[in-house]
C-alpha atoms as a PDB file:
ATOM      1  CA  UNK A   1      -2.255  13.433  19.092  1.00  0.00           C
ATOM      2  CA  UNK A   2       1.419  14.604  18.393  1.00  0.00           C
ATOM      3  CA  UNK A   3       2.032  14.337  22.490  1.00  0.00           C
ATOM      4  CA  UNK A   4       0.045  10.698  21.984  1.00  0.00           C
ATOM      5  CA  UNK A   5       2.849   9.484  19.522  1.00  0.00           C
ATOM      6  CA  UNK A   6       5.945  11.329  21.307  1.00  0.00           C
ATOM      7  CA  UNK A   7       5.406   9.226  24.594  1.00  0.00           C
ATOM      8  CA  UNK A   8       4.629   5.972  22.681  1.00  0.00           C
ATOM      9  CA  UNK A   9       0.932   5.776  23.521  1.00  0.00           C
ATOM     10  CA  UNK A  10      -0.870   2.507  21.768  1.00  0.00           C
ATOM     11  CA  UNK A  11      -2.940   3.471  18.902  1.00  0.00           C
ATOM     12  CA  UNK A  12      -6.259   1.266  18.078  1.00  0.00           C
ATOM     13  CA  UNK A  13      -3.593  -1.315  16.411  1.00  0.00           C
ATOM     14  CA  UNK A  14      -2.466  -2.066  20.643  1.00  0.00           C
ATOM     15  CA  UNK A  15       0.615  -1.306  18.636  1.00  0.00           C
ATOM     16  CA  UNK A  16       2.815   2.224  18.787  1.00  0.00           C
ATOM     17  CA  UNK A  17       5.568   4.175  17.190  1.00  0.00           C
ATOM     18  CA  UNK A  18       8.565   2.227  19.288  1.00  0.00           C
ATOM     19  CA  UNK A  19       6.893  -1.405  18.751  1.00  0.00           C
ATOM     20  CA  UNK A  20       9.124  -3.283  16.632  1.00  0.00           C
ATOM     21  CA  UNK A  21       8.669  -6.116  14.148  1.00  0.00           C
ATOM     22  CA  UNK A  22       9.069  -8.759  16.892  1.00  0.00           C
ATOM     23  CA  UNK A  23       6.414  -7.456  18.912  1.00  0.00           C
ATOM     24  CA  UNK A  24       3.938  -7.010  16.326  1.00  0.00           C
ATOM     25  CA  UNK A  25       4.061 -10.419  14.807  1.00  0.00           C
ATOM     26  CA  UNK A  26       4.248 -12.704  17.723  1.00  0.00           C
ATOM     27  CA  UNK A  27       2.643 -15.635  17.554  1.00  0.00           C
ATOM     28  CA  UNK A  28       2.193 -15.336  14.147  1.00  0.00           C
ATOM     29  CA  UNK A  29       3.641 -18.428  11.449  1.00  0.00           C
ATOM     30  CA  UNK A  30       5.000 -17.956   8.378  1.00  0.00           C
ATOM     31  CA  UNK A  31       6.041 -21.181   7.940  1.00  0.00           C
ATOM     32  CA  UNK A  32       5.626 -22.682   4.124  1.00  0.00           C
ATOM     33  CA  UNK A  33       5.961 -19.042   2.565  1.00  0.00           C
ATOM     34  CA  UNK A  34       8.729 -18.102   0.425  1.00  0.00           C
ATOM     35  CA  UNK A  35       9.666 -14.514   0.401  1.00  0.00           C
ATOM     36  CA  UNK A  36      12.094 -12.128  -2.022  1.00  0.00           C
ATOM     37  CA  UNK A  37      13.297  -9.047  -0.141  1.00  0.00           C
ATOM     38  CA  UNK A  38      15.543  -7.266  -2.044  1.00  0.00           C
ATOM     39  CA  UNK A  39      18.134  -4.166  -0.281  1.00  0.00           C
ATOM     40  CA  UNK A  40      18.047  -7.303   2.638  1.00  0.00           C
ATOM     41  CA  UNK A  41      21.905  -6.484   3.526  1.00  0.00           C
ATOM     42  CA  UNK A  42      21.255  -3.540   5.416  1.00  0.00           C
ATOM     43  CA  UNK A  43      17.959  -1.332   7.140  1.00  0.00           C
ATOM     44  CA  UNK A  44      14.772  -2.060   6.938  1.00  0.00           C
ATOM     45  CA  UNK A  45      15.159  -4.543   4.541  1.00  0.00           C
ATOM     46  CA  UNK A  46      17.561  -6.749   6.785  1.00  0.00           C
ATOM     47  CA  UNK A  47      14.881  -6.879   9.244  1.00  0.00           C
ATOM     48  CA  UNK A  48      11.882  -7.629   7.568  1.00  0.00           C
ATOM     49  CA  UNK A  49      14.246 -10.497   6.273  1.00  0.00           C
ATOM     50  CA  UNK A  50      15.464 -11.502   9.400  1.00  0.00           C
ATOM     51  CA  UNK A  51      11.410 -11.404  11.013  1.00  0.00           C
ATOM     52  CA  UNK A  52       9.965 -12.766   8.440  1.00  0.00           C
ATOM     53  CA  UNK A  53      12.853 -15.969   8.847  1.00  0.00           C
ATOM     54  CA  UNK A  54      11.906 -16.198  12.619  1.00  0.00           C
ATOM     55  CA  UNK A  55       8.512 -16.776  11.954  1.00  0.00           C
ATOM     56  CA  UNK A  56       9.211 -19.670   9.468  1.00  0.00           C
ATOM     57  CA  UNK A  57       9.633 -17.875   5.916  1.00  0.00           C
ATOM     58  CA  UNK A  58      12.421 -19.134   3.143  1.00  0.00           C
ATOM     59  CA  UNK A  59      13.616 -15.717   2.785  1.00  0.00           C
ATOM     60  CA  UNK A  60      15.864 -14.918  -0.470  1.00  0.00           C
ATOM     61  CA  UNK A  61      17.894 -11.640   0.074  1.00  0.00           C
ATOM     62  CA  UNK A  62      18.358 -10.417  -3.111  1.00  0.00           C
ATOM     63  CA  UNK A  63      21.106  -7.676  -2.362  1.00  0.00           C
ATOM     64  CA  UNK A  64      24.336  -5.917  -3.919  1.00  0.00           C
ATOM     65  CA  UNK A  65      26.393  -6.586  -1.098  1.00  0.00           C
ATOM     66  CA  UNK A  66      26.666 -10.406  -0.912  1.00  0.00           C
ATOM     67  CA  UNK A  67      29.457 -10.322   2.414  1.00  0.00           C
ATOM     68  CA  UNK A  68      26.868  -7.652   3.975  1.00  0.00           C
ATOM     69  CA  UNK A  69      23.828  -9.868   3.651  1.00  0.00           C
ATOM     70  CA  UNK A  70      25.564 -12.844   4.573  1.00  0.00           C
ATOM     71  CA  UNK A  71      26.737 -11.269   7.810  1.00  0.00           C
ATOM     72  CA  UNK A  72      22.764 -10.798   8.278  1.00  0.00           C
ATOM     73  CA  UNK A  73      22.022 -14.360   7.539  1.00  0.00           C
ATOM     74  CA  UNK A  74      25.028 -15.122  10.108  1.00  0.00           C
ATOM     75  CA  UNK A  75      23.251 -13.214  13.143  1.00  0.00           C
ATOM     76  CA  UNK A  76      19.774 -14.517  12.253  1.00  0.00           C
ATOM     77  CA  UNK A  77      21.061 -17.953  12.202  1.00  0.00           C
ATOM     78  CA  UNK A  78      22.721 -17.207  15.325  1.00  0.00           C
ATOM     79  CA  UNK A  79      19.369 -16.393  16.788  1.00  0.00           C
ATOM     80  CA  UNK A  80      17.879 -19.599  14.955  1.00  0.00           C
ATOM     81  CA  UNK A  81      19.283 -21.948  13.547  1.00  0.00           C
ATOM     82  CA  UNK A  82      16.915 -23.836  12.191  1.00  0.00           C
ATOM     83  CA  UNK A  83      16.060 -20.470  10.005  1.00  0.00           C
ATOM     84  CA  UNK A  84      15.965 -20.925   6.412  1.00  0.00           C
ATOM     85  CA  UNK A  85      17.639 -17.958   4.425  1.00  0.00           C
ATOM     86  CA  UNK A  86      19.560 -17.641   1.150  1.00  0.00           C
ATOM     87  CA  UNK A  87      21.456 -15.070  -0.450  1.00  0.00           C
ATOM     88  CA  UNK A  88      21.377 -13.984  -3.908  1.00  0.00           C
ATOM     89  CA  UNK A  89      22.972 -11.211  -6.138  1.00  0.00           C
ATOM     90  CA  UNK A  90      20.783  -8.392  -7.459  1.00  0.00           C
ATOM     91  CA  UNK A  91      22.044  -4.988  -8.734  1.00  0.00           C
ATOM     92  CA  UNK A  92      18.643  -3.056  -9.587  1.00  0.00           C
ATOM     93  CA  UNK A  93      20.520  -0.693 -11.094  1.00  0.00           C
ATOM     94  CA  UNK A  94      20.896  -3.119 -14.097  1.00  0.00           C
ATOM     95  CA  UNK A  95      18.697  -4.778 -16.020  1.00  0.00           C
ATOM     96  CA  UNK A  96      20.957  -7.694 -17.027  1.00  0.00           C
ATOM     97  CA  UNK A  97      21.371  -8.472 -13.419  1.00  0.00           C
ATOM     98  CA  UNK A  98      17.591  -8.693 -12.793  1.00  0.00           C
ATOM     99  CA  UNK A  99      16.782 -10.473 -15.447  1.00  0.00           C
ATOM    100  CA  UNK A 100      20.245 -12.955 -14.162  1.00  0.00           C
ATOM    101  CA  UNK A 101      18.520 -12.991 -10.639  1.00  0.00           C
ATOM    102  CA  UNK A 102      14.925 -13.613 -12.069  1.00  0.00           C
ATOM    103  CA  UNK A 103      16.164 -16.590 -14.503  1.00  0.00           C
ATOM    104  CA  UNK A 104      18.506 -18.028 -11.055  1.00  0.00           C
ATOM    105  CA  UNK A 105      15.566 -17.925  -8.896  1.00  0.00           C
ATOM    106  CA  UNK A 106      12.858 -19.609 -11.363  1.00  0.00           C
ATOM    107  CA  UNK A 107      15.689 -22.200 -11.932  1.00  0.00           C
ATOM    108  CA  UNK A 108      15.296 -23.352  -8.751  1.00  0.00           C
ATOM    109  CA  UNK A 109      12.061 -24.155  -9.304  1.00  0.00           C
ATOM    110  CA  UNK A 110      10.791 -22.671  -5.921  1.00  0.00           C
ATOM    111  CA  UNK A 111       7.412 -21.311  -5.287  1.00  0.00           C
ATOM    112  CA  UNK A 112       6.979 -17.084  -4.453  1.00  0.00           C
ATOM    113  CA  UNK A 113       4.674 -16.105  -1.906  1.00  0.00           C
ATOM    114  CA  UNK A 114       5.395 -12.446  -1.284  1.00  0.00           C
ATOM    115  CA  UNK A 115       7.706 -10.443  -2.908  1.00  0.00           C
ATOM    116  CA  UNK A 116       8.823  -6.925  -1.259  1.00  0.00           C
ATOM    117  CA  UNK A 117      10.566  -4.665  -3.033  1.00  0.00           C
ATOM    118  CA  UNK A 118      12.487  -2.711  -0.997  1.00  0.00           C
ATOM    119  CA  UNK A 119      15.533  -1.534  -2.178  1.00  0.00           C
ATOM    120  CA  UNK A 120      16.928   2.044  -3.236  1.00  0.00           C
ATOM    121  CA  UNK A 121      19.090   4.720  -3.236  1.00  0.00           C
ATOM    122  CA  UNK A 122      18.340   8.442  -2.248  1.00  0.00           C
ATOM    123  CA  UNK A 123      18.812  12.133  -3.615  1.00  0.00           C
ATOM    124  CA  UNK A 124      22.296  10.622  -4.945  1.00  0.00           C
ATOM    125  CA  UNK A 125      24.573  13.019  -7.220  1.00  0.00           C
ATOM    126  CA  UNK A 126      23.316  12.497 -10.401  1.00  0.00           C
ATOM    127  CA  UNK A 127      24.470   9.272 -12.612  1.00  0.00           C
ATOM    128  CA  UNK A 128      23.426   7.155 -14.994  1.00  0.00           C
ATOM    129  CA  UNK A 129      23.012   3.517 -14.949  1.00  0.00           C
ATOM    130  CA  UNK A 130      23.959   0.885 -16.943  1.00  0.00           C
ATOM    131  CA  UNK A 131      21.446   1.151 -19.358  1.00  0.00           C
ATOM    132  CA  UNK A 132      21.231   4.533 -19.651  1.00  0.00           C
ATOM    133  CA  UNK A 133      18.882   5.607 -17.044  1.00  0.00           C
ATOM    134  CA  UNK A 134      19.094   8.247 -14.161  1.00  0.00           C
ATOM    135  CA  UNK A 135      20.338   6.124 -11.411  1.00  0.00           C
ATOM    136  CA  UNK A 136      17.574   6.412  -8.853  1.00  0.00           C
ATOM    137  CA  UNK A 137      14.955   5.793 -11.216  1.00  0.00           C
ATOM    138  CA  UNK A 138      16.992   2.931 -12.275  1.00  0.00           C
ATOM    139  CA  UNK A 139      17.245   1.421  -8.731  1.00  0.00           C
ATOM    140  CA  UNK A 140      13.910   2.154  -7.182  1.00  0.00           C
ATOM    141  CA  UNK A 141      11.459   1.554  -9.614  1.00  0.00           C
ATOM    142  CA  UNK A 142      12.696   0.281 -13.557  1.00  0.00           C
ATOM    143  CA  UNK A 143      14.495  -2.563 -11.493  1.00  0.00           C
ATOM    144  CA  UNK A 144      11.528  -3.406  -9.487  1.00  0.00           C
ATOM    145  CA  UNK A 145       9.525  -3.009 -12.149  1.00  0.00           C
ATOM    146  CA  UNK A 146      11.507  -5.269 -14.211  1.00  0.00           C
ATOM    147  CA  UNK A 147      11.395  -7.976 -11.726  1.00  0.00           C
ATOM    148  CA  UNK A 148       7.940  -7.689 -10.572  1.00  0.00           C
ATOM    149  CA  UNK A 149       7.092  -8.780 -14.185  1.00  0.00           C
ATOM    150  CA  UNK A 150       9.561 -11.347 -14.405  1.00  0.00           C
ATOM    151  CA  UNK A 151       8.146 -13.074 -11.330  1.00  0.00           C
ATOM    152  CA  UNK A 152       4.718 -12.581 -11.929  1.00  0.00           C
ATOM    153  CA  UNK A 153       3.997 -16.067 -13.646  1.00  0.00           C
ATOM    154  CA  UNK A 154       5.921 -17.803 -10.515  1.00  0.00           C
ATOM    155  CA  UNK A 155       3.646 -15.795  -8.156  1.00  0.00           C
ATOM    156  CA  UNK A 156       0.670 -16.346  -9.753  1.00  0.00           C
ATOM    157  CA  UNK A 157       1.376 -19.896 -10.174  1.00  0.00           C
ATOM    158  CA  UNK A 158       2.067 -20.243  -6.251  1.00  0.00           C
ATOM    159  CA  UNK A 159      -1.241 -18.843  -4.899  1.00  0.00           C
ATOM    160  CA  UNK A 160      -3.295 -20.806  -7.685  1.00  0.00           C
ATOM    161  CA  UNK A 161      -1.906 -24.024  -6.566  1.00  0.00           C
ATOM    162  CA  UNK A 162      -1.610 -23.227  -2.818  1.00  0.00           C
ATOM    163  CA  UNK A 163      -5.054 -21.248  -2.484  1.00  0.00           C
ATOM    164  CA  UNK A 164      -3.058 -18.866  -0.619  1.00  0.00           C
ATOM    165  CA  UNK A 165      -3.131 -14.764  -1.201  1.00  0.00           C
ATOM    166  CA  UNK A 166       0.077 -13.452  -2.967  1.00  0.00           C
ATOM    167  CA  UNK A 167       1.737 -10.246  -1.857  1.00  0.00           C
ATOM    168  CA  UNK A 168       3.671  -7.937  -3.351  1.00  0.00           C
ATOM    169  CA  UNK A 169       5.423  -4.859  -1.523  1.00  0.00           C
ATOM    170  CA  UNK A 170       6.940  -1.304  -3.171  1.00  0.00           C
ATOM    171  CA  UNK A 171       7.814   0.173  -0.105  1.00  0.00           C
ATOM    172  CA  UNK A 172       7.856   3.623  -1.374  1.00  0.00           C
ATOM    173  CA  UNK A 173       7.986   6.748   0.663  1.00  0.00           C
ATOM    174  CA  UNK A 174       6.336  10.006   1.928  1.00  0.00           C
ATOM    175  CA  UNK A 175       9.145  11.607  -0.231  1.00  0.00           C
ATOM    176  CA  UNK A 176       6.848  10.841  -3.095  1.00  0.00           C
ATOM    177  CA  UNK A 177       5.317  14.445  -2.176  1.00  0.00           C
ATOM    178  CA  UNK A 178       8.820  15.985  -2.835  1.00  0.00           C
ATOM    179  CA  UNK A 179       8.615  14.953  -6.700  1.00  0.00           C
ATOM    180  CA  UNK A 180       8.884  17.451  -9.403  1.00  0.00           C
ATOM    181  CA  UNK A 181       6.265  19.772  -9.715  1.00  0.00           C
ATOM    182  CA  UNK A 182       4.977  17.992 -12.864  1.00  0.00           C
ATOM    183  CA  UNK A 183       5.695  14.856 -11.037  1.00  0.00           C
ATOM    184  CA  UNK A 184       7.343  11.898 -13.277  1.00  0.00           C
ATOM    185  CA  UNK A 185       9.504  14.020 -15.964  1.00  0.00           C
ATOM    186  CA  UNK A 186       9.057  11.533 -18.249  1.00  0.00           C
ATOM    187  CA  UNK A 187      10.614  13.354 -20.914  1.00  0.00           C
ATOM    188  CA  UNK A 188      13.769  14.450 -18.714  1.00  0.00           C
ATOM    189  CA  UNK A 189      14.403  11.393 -16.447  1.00  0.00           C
ATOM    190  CA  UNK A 190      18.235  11.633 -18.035  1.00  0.00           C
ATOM    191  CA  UNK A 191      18.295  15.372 -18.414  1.00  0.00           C
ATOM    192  CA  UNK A 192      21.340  16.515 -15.773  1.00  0.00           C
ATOM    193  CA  UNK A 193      20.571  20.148 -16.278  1.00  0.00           C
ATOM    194  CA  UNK A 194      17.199  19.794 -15.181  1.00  0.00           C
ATOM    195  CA  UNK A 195      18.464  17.257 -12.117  1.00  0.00           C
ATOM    196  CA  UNK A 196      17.398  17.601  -8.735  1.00  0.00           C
ATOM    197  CA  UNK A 197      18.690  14.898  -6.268  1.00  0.00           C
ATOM    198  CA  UNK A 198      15.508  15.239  -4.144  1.00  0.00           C
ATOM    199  CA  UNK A 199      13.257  15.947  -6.949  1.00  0.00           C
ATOM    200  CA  UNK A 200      14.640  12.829  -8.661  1.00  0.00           C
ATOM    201  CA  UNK A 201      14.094  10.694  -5.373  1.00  0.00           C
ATOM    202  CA  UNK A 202      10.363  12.152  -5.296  1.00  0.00           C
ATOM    203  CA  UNK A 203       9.343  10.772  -8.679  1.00  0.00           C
ATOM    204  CA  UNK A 204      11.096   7.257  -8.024  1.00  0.00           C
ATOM    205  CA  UNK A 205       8.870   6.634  -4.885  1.00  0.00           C
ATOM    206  CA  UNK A 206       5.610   8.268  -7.270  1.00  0.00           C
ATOM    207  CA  UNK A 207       6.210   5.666  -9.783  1.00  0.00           C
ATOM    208  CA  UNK A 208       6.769   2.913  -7.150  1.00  0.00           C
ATOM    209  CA  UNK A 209       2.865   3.988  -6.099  1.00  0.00           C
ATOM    210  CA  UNK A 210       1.850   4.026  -9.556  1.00  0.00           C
ATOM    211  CA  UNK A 211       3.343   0.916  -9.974  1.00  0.00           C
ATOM    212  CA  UNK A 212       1.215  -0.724  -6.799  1.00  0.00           C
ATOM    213  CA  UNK A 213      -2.006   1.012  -7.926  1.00  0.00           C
ATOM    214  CA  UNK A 214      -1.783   0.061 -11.409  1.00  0.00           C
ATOM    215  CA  UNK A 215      -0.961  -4.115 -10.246  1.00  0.00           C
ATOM    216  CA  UNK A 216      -3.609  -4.051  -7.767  1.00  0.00           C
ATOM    217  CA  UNK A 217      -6.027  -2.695 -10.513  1.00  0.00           C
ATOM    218  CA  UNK A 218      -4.940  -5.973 -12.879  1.00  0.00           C
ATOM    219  CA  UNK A 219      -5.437  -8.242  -9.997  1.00  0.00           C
ATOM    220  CA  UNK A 220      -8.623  -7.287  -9.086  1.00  0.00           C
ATOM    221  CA  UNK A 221      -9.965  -7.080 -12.594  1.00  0.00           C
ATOM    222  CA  UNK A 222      -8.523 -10.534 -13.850  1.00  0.00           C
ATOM    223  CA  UNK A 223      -9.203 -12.024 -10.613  1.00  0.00           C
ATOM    224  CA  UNK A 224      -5.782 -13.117  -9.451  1.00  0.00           C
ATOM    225  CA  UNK A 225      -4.757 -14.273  -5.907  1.00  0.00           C
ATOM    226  CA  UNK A 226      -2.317 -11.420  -5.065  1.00  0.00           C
ATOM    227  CA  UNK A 227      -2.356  -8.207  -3.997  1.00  0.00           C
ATOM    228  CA  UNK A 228      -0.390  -5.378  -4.349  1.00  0.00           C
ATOM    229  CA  UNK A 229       0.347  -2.294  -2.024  1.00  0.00           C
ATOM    230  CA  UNK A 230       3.054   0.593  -1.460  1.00  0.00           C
ATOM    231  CA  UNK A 231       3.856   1.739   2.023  1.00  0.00           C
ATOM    232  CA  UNK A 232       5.651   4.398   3.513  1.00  0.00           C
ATOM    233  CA  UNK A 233       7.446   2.782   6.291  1.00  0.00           C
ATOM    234  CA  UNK A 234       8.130   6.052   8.795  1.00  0.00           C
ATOM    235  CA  UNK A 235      10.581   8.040   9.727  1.00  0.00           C
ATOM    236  CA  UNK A 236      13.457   5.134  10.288  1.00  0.00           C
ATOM    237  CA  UNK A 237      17.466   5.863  10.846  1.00  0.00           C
ATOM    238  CA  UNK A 238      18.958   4.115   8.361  1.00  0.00           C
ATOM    239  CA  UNK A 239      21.870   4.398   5.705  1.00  0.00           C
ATOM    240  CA  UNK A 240      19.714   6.162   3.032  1.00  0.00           C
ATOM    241  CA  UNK A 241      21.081   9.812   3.738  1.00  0.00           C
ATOM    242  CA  UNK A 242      25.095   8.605   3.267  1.00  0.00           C
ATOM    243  CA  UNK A 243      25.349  10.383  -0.101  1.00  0.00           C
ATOM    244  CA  UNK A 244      24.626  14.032   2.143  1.00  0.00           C
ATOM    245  CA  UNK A 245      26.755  13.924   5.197  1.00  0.00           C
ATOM    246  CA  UNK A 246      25.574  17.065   7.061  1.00  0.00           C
ATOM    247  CA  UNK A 247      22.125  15.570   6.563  1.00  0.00           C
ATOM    248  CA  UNK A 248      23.177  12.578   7.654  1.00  0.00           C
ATOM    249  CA  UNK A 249      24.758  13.485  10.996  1.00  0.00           C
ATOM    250  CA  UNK A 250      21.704  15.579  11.587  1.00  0.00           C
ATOM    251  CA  UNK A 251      19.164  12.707  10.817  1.00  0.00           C
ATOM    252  CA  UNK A 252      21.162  10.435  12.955  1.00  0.00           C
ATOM    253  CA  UNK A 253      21.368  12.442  15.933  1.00  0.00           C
ATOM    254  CA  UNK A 254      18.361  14.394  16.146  1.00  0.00           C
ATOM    255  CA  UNK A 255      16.205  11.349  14.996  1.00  0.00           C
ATOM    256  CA  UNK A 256      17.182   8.977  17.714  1.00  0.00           C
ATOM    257  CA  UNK A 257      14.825  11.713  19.790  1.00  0.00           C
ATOM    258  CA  UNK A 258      11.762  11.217  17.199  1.00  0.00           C
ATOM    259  CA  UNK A 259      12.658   8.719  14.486  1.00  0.00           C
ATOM    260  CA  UNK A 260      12.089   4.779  14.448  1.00  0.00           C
ATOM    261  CA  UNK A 261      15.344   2.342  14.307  1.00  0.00           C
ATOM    262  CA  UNK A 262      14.915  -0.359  11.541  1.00  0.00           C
ATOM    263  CA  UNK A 263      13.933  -2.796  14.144  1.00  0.00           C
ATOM    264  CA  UNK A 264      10.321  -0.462  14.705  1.00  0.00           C
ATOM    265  CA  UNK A 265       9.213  -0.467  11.204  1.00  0.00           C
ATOM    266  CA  UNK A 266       5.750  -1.656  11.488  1.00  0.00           C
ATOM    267  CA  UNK A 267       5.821  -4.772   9.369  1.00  0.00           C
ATOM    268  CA  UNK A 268       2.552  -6.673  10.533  1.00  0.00           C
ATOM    269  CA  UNK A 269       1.389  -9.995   9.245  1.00  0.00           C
ATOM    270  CA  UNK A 270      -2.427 -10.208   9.069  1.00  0.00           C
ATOM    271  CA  UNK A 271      -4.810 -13.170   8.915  1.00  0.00           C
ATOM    272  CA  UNK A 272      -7.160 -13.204   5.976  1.00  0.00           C
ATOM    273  CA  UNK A 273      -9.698 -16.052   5.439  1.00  0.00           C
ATOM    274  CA  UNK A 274      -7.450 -17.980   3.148  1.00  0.00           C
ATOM    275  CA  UNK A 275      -4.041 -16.162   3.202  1.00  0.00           C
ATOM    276  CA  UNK A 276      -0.862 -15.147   4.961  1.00  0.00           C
ATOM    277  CA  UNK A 277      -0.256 -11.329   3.867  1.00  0.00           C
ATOM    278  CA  UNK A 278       2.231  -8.238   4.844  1.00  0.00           C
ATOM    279  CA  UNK A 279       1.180  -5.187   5.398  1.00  0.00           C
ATOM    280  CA  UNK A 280       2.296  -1.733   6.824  1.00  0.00           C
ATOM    281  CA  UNK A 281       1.020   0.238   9.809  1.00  0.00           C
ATOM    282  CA  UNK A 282       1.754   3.979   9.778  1.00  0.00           C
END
């Protein structure tokens, strides 16, 4: 099997390791969907931003970085014009600036199709945020969580009145399985002396899980149009490791040899009797 996946056999999907996004939703519309992907300036997120505005989405990046996204939004629209992107602010690290994106966005009175929250930070020195929290709990799940539940009314609104399945995405992580032994230290999120970068990285991509499991469990009992899952997107170079540079130069140049670029992450839109969804293949 591990031979299978090193020379980029297909898998029962017709899909393998080094297919990327494009390949794996062609001939697939997205047209009339309206998607939030937050992180979108950089990564995975900037692709499943720019694939899901080639196949006819009204993407909103919601990202930090607002001359980093719009360089994004430059080279998709270079690549299609007729592409329909916007970008908005959104630090997840604060909760006045999600609740600033959340109030923008259902200002503009748009509908919300799928939200994927994809943003975050990992095993960073340890900080607090804003408000008081350990920065990569902060960033990866209080600020999604925060949102999530700010645009839940919008969401549910939009497949009620279009008959079409909502989606939301945590893309979370198989660093989940590095948590703390305990796994969420609820009691020490803040606690420095007890801080482990990787540790604290582990429990943010737990509660992103928990997070998915417990939404999904609401839907299905109150019998709302939307579904929720976490994903762990594979082993992708990207800019997460920047905070650990040896790590980083190692993850970078070994992992061209076995990892997936940000263009293979194994977004895949799937037809359901009713509904345009997102999903995950790993």
């Amino acid at each position: 099997m591990m031979t299978s996946w090193l020379l980029g056999r297909r898998g029962p999907s017709g899909f393998s390791w080094s297919s990327t996004a494009d390949q794996v939703t062609q001939g697939i519309s997205a047209a009339g969907l309206t998607a939030i992907v937050t992180g979108a300036s950089s990564g995975i997120g900037a692709e499943t931003a720019r694939t899901l505005a080639l196949r006819g989405a009204h993407v909103i990046m919601a990202v930090r970085s607002l001359p980093a996204a719009q360089a994004v939004k430059d080279a998709v629209l270079a690549q299609a014009p007729g592409a329909k992107l916007d970008v908005m602010e959104l630090d997840l690290s604060s909760m006045a600036s999600v609740r600033a994106f959340a109030s923008q966005f259902i200002d503009r009175g748009l509908p919300l199709n799928i939200l994927i929250n994809n943003a975050g930070v990992m095993a960073i020195p340890f900080a607090l945020s804003k408000d008081g929290i350990e920065m990569q709990f902060a960033t990866n799940h209080v600020g999604h969580f925060l949102l999530t539940h700010l645009l839940l009314d919008t969401m549910k609104r939009t497949s009620h009145e279009s008959n079409l399945e909502g989606r939301i995405v945590n893309v979370s992580s198989e660093g989940h399985r590095l948590a703390y032994r305990e796994g969420i230290r609820f009691d020490k999120i803040n606690d420095e002396s007890v801080y482990s970068s990787i540790g604290a990285y582990g429990q943010s991509k737990l509660a992103n899980i928990l997070h998915a499991n417990e939404l999904a469990r609401r839907f299905e009992e109150d019998n709302v149009n939307i579904t929720a899952n976490s994903l762990h997107p594979g082993s992708i170079i990207t800019n997460l490791l920047r905070y650990h540079s040896i790590l980083d130069v190692l993850h970078r140049t070994l992992g061209k040899l076995v990892l997936k670029n940000a263009e293979q992450v194994d977004w895949l839109f799937g037809r359901q009797s009713k509904s345009m969804c997102l999903c995950c293949a790993t």
